[in-house]
N, C-alpha and C. Protein backbone atom coordinates (compact mmCIF):
# COMPACT_ATOMS: atom_id res chain seq x y z
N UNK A 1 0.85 -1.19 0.00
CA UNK A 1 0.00 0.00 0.00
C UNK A 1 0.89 1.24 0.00
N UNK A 2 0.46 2.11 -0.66
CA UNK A 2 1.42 3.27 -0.91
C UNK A 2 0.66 4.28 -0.21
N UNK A 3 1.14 5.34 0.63
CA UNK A 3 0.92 6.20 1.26
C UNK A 3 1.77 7.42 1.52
N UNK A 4 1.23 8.84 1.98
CA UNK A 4 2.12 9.76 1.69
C UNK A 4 1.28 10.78 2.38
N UNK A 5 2.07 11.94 3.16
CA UNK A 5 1.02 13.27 3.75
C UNK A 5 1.37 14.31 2.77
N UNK A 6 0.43 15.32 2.77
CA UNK A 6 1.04 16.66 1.54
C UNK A 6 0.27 17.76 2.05
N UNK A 7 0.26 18.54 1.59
CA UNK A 7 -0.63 19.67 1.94
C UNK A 7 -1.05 20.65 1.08
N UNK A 8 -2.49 21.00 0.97
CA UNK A 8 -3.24 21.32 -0.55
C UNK A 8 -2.91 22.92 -0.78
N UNK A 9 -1.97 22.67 -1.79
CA UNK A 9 -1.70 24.45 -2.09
C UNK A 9 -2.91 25.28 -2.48
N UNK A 10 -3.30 24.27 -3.82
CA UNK A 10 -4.26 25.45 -4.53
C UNK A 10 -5.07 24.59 -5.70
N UNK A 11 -6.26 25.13 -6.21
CA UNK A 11 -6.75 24.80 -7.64
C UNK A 11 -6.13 25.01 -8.82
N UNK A 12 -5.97 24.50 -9.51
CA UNK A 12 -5.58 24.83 -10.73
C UNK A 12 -6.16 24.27 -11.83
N UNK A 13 -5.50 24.45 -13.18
CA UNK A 13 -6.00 23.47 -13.79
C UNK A 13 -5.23 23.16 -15.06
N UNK A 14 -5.14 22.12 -15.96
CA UNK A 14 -3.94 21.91 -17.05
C UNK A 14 -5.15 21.65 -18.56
N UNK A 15 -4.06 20.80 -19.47
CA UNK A 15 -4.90 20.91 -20.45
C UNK A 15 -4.74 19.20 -21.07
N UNK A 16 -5.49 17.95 -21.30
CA UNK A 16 -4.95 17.29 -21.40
C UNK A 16 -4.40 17.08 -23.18
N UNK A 17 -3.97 15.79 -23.72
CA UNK A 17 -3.31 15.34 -24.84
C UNK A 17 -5.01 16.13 -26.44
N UNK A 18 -6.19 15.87 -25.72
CA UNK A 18 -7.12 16.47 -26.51
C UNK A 18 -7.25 17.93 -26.83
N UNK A 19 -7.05 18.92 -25.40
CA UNK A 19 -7.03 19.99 -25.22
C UNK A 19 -8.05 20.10 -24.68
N UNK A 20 -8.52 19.54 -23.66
CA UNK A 20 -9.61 19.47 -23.08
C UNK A 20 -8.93 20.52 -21.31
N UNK A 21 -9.81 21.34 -20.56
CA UNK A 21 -9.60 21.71 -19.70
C UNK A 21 -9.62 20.51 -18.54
N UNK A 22 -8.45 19.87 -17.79
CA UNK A 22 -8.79 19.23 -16.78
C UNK A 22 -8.89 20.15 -15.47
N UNK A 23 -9.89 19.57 -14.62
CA UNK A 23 -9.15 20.83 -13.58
C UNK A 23 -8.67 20.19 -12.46
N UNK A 24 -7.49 20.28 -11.48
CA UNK A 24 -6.82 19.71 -10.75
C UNK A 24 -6.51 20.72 -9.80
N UNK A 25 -5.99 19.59 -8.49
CA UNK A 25 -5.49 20.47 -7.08
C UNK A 25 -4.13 20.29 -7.04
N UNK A 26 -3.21 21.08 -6.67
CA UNK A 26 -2.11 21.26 -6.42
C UNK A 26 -1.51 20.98 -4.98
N UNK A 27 -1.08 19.15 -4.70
CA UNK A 27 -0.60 19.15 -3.21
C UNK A 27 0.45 19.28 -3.48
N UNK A 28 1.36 19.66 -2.50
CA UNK A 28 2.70 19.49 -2.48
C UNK A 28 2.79 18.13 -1.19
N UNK A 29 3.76 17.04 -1.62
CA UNK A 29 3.39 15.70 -1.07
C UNK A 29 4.61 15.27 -0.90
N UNK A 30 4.92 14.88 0.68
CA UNK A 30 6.06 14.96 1.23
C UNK A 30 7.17 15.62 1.03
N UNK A 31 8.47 15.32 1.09
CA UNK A 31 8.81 14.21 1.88
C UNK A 31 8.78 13.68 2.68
N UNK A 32 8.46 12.76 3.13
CA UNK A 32 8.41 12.09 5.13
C UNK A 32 9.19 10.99 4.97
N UNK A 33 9.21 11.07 6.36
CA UNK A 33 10.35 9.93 6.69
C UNK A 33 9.83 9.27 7.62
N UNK A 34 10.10 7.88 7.66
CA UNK A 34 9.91 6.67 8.47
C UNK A 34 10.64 7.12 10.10
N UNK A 35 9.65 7.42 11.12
CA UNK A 35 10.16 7.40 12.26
C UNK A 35 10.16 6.09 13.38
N UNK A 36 9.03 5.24 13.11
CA UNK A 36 8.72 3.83 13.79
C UNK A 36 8.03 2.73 12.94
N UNK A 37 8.60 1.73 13.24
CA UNK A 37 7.84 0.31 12.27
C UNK A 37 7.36 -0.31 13.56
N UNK A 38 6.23 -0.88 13.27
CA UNK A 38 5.89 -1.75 14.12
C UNK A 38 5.56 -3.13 13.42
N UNK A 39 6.09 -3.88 14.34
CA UNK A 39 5.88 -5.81 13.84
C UNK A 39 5.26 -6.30 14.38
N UNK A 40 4.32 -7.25 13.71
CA UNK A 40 3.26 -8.35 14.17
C UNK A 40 3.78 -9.30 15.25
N UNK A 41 5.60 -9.61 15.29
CA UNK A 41 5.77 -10.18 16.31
C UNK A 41 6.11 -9.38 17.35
N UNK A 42 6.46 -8.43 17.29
CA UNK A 42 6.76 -7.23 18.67
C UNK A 42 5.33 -6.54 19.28
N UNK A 43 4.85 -5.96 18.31
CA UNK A 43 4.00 -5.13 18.71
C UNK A 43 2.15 -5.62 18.50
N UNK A 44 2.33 -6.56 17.38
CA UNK A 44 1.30 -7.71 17.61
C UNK A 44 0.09 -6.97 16.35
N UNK A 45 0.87 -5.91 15.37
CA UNK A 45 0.10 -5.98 14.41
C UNK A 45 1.28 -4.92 13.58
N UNK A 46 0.83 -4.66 12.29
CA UNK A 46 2.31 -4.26 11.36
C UNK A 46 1.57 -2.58 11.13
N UNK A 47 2.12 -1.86 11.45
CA UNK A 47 2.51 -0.44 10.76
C UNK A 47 3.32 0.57 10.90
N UNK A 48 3.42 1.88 10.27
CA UNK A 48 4.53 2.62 10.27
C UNK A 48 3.83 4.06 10.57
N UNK A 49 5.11 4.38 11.55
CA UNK A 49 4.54 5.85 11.87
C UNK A 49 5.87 6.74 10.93
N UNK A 50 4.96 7.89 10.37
CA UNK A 50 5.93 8.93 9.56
C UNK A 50 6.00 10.13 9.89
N UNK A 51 6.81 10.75 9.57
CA UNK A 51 6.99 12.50 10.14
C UNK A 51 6.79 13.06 8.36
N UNK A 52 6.36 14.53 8.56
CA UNK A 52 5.79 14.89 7.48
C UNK A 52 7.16 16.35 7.34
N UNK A 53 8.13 16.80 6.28
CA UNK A 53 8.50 17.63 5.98
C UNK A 53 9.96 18.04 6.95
N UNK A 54 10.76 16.33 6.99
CA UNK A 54 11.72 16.54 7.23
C UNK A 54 12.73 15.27 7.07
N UNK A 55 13.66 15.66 6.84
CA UNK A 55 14.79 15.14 5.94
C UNK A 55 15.75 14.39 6.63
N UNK A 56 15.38 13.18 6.65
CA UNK A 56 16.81 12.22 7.19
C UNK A 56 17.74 11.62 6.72
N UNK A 57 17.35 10.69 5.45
CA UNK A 57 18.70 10.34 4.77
C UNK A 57 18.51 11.03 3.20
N UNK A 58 19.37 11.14 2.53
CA UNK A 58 19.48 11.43 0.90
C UNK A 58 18.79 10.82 -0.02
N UNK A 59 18.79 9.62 0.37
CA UNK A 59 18.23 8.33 -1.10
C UNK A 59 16.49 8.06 -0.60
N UNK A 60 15.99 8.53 -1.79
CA UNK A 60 14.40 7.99 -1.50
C UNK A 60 14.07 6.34 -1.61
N UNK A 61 13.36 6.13 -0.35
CA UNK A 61 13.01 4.92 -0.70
C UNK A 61 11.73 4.27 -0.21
N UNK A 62 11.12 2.97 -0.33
CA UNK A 62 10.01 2.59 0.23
C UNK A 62 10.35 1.55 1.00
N UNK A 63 11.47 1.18 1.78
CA UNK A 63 11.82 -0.03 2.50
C UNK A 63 11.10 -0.27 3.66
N UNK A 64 10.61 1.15 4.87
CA UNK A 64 9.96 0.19 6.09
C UNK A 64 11.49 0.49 6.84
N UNK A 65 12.58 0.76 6.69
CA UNK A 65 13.34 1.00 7.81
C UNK A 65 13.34 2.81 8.31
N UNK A 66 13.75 2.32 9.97
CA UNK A 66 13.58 3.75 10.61
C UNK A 66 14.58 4.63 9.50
N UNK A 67 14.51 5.94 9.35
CA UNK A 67 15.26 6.91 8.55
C UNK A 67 14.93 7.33 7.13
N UNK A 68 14.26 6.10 6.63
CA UNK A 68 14.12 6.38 4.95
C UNK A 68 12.95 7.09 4.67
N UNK A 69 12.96 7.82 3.75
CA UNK A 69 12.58 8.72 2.86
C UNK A 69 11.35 8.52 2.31
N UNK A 70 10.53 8.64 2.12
CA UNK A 70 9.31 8.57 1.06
C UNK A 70 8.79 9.72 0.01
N UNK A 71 8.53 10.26 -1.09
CA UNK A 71 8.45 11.07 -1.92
C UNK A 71 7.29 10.98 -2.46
N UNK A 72 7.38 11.75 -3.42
CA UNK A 72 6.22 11.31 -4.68
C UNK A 72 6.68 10.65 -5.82
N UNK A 73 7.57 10.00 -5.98
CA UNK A 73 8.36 8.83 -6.65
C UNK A 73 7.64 7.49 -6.78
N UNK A 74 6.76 7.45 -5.35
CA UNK A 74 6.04 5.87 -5.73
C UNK A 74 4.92 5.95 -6.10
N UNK A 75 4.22 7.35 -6.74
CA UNK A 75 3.28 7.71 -7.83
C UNK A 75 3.17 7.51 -8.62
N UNK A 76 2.23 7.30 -9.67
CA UNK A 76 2.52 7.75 -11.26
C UNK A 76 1.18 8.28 -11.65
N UNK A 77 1.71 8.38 -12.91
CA UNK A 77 0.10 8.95 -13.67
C UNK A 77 -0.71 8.37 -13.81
N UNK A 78 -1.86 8.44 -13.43
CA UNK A 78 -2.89 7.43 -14.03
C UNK A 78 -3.21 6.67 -12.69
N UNK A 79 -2.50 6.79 -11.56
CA UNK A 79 -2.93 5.70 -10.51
C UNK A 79 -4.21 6.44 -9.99
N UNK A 80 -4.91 5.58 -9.13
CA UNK A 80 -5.77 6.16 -8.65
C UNK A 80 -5.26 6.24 -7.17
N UNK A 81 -6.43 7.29 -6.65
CA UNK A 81 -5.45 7.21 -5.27
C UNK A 81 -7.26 7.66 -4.27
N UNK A 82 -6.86 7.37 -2.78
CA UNK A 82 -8.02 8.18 -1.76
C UNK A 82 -7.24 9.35 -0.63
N UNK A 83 -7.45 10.52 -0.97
CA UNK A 83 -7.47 11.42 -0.20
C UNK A 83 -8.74 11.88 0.50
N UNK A 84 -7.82 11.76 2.29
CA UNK A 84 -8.16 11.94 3.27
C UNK A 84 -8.56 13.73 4.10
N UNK A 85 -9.05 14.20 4.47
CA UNK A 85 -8.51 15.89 5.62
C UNK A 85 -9.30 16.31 5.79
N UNK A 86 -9.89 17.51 6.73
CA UNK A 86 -10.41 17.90 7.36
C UNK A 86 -10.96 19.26 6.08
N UNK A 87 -12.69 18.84 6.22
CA UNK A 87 -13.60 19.96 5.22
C UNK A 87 -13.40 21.51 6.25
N UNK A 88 -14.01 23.02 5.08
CA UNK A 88 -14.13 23.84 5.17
C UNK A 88 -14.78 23.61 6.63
N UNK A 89 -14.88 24.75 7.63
CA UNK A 89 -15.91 24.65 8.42
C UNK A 89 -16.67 25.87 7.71
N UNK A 90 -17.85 25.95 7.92
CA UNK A 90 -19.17 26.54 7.97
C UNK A 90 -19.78 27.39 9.06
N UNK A 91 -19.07 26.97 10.62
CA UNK A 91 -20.08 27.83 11.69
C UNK A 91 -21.22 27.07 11.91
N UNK A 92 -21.97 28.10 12.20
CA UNK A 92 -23.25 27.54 13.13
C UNK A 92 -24.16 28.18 12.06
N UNK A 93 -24.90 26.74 11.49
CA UNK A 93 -25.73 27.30 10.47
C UNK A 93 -27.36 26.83 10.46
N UNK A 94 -27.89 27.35 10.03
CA UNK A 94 -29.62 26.72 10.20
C UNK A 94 -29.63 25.82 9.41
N UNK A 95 -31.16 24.99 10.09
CA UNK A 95 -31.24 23.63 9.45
C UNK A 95 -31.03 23.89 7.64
N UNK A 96 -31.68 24.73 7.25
CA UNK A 96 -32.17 24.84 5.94
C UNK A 96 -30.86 24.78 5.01
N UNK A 97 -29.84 25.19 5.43
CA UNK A 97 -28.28 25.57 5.02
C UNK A 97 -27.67 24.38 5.06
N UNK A 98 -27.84 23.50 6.76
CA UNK A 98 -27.32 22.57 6.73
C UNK A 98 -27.96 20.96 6.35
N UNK A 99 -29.57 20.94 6.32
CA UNK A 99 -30.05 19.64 6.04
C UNK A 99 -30.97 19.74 4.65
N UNK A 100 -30.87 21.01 3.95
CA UNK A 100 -31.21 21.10 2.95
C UNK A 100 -32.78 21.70 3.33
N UNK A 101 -33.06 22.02 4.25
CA UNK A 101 -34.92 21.69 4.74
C UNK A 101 -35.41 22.96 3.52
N UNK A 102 -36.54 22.96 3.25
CA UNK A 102 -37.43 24.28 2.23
C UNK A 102 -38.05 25.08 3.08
N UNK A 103 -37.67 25.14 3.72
CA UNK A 103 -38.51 26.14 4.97
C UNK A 103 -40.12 25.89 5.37
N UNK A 104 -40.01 26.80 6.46
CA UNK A 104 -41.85 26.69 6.84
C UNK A 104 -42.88 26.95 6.40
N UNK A 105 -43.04 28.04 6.02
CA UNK A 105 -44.46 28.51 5.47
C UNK A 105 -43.70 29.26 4.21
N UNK A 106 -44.93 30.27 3.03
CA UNK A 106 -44.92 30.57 2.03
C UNK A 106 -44.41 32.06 2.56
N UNK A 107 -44.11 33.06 1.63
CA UNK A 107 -44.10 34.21 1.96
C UNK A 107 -44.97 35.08 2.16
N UNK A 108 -46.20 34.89 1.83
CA UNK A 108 -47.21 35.37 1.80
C UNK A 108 -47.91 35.88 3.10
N UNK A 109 -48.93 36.86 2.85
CA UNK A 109 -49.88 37.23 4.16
C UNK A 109 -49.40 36.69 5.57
N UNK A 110 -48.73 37.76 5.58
CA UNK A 110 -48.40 38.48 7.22
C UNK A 110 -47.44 36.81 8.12
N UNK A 111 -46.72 36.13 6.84
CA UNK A 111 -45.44 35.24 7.46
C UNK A 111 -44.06 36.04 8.00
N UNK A 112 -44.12 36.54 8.89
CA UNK A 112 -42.86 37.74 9.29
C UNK A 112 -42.02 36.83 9.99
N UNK A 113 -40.31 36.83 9.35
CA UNK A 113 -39.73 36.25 9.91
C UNK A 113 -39.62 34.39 10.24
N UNK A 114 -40.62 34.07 9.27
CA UNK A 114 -40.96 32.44 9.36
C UNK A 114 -39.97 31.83 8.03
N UNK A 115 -39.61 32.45 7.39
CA UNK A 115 -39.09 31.83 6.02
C UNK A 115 -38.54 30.69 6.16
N UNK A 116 -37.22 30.92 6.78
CA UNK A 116 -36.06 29.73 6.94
C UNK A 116 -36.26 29.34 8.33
N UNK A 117 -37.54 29.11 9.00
CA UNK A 117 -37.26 28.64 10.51
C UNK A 117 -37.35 26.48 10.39
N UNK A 118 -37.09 26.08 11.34
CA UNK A 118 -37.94 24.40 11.48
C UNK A 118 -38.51 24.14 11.38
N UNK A 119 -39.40 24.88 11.78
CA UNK A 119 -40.91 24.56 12.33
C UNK A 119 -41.01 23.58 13.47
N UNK A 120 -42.03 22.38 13.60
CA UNK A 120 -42.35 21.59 14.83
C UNK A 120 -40.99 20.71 15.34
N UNK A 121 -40.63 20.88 16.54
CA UNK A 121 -39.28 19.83 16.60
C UNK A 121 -39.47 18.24 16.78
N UNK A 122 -41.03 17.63 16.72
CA UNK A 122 -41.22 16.82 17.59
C UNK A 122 -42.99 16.43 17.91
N UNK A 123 -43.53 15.67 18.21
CA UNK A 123 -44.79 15.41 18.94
C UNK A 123 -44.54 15.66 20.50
N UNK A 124 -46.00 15.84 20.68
CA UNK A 124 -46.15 15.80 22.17
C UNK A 124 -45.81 14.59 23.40
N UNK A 125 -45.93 13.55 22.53
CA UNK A 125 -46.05 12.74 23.66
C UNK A 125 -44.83 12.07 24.42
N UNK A 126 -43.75 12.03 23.78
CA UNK A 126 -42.52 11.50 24.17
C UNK A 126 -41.85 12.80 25.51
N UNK A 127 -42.56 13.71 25.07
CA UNK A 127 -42.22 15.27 25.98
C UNK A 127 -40.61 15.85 25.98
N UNK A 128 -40.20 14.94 24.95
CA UNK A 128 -38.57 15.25 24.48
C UNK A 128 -38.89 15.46 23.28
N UNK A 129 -37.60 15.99 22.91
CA UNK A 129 -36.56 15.96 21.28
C UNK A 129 -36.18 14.17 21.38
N UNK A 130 -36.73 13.61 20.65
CA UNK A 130 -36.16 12.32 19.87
C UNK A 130 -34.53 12.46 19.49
N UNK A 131 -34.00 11.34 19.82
CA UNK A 131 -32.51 11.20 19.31
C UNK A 131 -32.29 11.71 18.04
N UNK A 132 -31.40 12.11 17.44
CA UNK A 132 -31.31 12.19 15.75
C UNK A 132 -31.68 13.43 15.21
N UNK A 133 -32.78 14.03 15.78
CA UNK A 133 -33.13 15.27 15.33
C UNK A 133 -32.93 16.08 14.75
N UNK A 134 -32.42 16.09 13.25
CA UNK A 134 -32.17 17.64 12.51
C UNK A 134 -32.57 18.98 12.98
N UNK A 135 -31.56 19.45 13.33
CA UNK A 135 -31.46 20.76 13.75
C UNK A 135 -29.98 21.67 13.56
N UNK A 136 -30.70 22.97 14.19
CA UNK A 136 -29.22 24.09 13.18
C UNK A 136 -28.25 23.36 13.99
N UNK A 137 -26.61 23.69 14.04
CA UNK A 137 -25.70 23.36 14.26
C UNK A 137 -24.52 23.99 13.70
N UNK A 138 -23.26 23.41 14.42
CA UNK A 138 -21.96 23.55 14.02
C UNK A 138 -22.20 22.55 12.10
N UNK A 139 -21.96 23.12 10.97
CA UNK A 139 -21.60 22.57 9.86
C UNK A 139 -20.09 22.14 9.24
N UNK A 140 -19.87 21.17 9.05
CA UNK A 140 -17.96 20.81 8.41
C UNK A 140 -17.23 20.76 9.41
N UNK A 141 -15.98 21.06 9.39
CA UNK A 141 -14.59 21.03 9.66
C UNK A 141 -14.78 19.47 10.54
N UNK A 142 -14.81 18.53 9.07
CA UNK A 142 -15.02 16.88 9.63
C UNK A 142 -14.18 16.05 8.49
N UNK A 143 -13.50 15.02 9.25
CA UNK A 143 -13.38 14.83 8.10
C UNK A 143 -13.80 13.76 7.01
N UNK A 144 -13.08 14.12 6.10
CA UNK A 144 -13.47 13.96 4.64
C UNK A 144 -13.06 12.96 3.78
N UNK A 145 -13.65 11.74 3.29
CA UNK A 145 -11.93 11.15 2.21
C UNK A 145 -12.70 11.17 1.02
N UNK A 146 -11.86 10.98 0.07
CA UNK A 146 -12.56 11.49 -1.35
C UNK A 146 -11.86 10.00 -2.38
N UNK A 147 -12.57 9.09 -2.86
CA UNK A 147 -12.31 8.15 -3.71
C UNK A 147 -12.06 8.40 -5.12
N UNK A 148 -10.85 7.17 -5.17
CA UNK A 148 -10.83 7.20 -6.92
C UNK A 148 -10.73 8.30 -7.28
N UNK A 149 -9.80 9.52 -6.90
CA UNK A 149 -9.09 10.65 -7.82
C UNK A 149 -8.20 10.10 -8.49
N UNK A 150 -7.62 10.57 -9.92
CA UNK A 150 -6.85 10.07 -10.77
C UNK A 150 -5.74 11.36 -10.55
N UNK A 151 -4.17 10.68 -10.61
CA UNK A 151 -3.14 11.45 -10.46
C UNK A 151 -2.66 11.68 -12.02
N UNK A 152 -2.71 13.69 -12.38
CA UNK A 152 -2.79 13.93 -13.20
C UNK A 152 -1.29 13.82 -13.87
N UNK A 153 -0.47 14.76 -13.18
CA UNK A 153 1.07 14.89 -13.20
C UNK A 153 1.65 14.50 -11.85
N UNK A 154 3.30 13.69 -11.93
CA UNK A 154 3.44 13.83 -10.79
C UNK A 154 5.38 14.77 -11.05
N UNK A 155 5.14 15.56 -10.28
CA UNK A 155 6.77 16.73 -10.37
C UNK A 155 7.55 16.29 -9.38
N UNK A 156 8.27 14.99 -9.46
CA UNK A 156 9.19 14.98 -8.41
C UNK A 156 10.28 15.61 -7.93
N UNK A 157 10.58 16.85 -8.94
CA UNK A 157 11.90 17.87 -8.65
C UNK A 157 11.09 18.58 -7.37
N UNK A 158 10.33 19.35 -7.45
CA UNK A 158 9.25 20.03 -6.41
C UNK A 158 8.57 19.63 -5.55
N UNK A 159 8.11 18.01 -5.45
CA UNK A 159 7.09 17.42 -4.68
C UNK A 159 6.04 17.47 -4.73
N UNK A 160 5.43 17.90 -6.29
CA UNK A 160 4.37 17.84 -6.11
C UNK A 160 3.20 17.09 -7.09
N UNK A 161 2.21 16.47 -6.20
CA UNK A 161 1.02 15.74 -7.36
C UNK A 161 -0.02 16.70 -7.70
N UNK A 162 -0.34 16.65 -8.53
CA UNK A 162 -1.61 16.95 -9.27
C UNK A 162 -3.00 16.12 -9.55
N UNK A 163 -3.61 16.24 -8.50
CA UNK A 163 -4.82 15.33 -8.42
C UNK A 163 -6.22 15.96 -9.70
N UNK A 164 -6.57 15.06 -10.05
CA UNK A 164 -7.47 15.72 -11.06
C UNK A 164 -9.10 15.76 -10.21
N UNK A 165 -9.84 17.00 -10.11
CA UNK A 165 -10.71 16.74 -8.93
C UNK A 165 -10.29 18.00 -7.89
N UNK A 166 -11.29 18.27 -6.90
CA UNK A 166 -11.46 18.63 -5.94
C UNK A 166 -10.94 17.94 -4.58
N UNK A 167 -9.96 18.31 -3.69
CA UNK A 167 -9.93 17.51 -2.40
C UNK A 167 -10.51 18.41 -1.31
N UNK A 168 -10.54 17.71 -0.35
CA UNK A 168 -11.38 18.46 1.12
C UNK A 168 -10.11 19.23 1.83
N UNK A 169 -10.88 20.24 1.95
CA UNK A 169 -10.80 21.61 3.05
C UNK A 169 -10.16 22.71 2.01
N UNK A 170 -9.51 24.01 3.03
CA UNK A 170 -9.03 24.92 2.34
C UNK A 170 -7.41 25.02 2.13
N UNK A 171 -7.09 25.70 1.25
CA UNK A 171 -5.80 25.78 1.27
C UNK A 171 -4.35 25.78 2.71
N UNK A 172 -4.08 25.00 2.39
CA UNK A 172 -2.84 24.51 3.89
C UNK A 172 -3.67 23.39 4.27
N UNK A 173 -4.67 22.70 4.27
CA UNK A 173 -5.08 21.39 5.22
C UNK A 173 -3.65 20.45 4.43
N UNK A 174 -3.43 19.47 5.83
CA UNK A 174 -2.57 18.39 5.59
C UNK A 174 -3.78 17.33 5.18
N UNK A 175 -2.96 16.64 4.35
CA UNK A 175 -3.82 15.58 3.54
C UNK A 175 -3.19 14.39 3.80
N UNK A 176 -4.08 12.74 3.36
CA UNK A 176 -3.33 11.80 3.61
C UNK A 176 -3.45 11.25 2.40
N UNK A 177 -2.57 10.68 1.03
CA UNK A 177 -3.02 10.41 0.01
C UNK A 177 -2.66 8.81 0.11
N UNK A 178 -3.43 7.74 0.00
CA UNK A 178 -3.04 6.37 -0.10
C UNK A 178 -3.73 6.15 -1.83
N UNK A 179 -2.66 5.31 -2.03
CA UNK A 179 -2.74 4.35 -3.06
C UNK A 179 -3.13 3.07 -3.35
């Protein structure tokens, strides 16, 4: 499994072999380096912890030992990949914003201030709010993973991929891109 952290510069967009507008995000994606392996016989299941945007040995590689390197080298074009990170937040927004609702009543004859409200939260008889309840709230900053983006270019002088597509949040979120 190929994996890698980056962090989303910006939108952009290129042109492909037709001349067709693709439009793509601009991560810049690692380097990280291998700081801990863990083994199924030591630690009683296998993975690797990485540091994101700092430099231990010279030679890129994908081995699994403490020190080495990872890039955007074990990319290519055409792979598909799932990016992971944390969406825009939104604030505290009404239902209508956040659950899509059409509001309460019409505009018409003497509705003041009813447009975008809930309306009923509930029946009488339970004498609560029911679990689950759509209502306004905090919206986003959750996160996000986004399937099957196709990697447009990959610039390994610079570090950076070109995802074709939209990824989650705003410019600077750290991302997790697996392969």
């Amino acid at each position: 499994m190929k994996f890698i952290l980056g962090q989303k510069l910006k939108m952009s967009q290129i042109f492909d072999e037709k001349g067709n507008v693709v439009p793509v995000t601009l991560v810049e994606a690692g380097p990280c380096s291998v700081t801990q392996v863990k083994t199924k016989e030591k630690d009683g299941y296998e993975a690797m912890q990485i540091e994101y945007k700092k430099k231990r040995r010279e030679s890129p590689a994908w081995g699994g030992n403490v020190g080495d390197i990872i890039d955007v080298s074990i990319f290519h074009e055409g792979d598909k990949v799932k990016v992971s990170g944390i969406s825009k937040g939104k604030g505290f927004t009404g239902a209508v914003k956040k659950w899509g609702f059409k509001g309460r009543l019409s505009a018409t004859h003497g509705t003041k201030h009813e447009l975008r409200t809930l309306g009923s939260t509930g029946s009488s008889q339970p004498d609560r709010l029911r679990k689950g309840r759509k209502m306004a709230g905090r919206m986003g900053a959750e996160r996000v993973t986004v399937k099957n983006l196709k990697i447009a270019k990959v610039d390994k002088e610079k570090n950076l991929l070109m995802l074709k597509g939209a990824v989650p949040g705003p410019r600077g979120t750290l991302l997790e891109i697996r392969g």
